[in-house]
N, C-alpha and C. Protein backbone atom coordinates (compact mmCIF):
# COMPACT_ATOMS: atom_id res chain seq x y z
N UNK A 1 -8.99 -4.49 -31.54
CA UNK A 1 -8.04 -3.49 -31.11
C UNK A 1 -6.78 -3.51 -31.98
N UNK A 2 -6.46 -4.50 -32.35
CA UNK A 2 -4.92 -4.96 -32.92
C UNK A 2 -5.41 -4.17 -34.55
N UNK A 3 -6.72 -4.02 -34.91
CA UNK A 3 -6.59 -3.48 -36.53
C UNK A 3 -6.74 -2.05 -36.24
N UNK A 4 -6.87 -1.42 -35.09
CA UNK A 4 -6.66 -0.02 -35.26
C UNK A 4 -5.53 0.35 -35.45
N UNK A 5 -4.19 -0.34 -34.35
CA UNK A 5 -2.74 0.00 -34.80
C UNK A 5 -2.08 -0.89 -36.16
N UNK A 6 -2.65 -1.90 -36.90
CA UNK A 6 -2.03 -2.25 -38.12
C UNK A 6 -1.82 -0.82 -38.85
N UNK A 7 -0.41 -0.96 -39.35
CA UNK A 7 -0.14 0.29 -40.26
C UNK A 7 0.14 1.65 -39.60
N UNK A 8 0.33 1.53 -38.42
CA UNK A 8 0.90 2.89 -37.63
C UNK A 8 2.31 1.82 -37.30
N UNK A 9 3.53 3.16 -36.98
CA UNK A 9 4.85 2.99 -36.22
C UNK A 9 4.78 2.65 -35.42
N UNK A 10 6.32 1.81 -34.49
CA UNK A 10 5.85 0.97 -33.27
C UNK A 10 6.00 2.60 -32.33
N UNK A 11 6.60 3.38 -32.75
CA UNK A 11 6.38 4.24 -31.39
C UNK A 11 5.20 4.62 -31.44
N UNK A 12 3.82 4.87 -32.17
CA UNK A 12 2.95 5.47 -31.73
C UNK A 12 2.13 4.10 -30.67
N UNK A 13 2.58 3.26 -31.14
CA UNK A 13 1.94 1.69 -29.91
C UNK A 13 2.67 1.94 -29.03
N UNK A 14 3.96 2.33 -28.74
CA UNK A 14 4.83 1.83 -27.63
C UNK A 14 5.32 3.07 -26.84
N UNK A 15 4.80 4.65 -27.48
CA UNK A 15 5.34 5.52 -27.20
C UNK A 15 4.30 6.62 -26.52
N UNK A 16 3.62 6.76 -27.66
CA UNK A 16 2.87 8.00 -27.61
C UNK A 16 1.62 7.20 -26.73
N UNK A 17 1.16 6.22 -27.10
CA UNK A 17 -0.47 5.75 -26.34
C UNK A 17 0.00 5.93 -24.31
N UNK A 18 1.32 5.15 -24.14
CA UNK A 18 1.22 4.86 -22.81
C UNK A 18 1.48 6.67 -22.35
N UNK A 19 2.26 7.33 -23.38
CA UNK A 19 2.28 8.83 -22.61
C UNK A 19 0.73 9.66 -22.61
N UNK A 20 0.28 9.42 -23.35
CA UNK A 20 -1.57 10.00 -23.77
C UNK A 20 -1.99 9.77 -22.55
N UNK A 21 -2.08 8.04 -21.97
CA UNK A 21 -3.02 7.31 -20.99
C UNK A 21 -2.10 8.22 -19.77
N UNK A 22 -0.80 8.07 -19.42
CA UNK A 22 -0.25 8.65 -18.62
C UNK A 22 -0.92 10.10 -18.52
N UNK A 23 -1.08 11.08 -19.37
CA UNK A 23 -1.39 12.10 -19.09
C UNK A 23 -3.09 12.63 -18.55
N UNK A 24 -3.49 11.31 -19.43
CA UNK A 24 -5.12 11.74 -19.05
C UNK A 24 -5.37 10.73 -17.41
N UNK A 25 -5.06 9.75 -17.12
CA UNK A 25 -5.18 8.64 -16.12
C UNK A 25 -4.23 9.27 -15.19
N UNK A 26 -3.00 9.90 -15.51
CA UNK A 26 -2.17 10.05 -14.69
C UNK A 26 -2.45 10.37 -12.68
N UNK A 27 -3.89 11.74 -12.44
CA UNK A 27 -4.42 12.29 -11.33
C UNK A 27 -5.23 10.76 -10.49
N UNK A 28 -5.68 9.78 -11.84
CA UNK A 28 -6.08 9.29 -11.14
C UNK A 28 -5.47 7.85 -10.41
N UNK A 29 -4.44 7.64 -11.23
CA UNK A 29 -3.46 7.12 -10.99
C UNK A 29 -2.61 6.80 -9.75
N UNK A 30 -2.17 8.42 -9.79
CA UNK A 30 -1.67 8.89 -8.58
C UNK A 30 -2.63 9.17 -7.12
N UNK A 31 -3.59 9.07 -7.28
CA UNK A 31 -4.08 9.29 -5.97
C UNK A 31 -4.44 7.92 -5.53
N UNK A 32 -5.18 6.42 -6.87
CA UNK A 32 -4.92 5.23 -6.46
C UNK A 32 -3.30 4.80 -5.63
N UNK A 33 -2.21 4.83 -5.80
CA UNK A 33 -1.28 4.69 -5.77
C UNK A 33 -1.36 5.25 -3.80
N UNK A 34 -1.69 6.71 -3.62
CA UNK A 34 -1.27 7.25 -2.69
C UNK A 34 -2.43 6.63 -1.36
N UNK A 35 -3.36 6.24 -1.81
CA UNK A 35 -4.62 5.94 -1.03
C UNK A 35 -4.00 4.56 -0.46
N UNK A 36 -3.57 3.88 -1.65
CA UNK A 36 -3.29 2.88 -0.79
C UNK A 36 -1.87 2.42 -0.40
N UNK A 37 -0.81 3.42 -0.40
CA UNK A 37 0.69 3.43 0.29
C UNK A 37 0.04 3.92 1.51
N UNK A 38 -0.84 5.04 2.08
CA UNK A 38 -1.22 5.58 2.96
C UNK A 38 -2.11 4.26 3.69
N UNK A 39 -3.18 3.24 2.92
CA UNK A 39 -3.79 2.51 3.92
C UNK A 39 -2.53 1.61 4.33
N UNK A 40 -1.50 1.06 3.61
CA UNK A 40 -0.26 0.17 4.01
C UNK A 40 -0.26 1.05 5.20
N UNK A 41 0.65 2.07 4.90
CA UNK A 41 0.96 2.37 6.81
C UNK A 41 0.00 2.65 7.72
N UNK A 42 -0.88 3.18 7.47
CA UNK A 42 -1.73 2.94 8.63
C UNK A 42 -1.73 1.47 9.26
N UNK A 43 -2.10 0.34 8.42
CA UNK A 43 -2.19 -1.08 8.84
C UNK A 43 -0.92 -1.12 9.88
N UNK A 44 0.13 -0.92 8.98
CA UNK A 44 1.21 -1.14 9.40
C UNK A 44 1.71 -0.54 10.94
N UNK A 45 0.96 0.73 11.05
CA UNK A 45 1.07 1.52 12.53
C UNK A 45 -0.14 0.96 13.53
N UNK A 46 -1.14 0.22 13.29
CA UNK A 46 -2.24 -0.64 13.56
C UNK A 46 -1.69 -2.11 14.19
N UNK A 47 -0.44 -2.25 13.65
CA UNK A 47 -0.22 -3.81 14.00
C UNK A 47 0.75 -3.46 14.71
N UNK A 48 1.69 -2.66 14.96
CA UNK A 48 2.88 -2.22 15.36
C UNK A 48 2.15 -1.55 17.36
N UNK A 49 0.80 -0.90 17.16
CA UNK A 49 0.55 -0.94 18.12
C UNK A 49 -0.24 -1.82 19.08
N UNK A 50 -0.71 -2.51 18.32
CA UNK A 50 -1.78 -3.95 18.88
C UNK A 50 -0.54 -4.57 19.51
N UNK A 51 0.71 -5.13 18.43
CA UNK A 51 1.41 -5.52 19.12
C UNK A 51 2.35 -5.45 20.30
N UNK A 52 2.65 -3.46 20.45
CA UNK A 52 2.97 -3.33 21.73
C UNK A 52 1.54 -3.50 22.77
N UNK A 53 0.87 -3.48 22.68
CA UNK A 53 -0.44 -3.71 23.51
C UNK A 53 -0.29 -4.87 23.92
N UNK A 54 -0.04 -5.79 23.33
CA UNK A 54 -0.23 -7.43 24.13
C UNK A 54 1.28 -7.17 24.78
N UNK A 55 1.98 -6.92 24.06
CA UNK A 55 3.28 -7.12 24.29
C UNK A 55 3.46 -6.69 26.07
N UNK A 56 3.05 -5.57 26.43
CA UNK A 56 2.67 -4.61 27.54
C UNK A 56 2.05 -5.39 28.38
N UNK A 57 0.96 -5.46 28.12
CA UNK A 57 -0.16 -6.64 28.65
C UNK A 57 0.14 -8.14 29.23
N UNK A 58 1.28 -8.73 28.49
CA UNK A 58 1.76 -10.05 29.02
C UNK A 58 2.45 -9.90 30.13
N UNK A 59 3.73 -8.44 29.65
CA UNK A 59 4.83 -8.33 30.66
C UNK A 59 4.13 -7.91 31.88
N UNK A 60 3.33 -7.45 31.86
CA UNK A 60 2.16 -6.92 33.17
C UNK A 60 1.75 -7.74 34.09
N UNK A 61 0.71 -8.85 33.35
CA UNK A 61 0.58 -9.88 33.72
C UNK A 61 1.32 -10.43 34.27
N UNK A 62 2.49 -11.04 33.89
CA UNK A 62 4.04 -11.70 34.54
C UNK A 62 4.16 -11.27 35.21
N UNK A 63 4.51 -10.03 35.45
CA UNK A 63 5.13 -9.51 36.87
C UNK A 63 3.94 -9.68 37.53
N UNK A 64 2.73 -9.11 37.52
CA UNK A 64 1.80 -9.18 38.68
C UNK A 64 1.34 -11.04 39.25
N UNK A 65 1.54 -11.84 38.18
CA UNK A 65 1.75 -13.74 38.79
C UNK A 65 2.76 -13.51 39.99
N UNK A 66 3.94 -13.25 39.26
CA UNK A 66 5.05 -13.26 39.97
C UNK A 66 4.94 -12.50 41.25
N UNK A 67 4.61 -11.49 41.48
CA UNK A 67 4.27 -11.21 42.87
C UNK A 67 3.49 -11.90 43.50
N UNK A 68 2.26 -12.00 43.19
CA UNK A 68 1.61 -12.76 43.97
C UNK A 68 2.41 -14.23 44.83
N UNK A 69 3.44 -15.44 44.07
CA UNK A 69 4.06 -16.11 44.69
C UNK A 69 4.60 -15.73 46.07
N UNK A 70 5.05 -14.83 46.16
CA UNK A 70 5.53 -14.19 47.24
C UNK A 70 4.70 -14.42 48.27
């Protein structure tokens, strides 16, 4: 790989290749990127409700022990 760019400018290594790959990779890029910001929050709305679920579930529990003493 390194003897294809011997003898070219550093901008066509440092400039033009990453804008080329950007332009052709770019769609796919971007939808990697979005697929998985989108699975983050889902997880993230997944754990947020499991955890009010127990959360619900304990305080439930508690109070219904607690009556029973009575």
């Amino acid at each position: 790989m390194r003897e294809i760019f011997t003898g070219l400018p550093w901008w066509v290594k440092w400039i033009a290749v990453p804008v080329i790959a950007l332009v052709v990779f770019g769609g796919l890029i971007a939808s990697v990127v979005g697929f998985v910001i989108g699975l983050l929050f889902k997880l993230l709305v997944f754990v947020a409700l499991v955890g009010g679920l127990i959360y619900v579930v304990r305080k439930f529990m508690s109070n219904s022990s607690s009556r029973g003493d009575w």
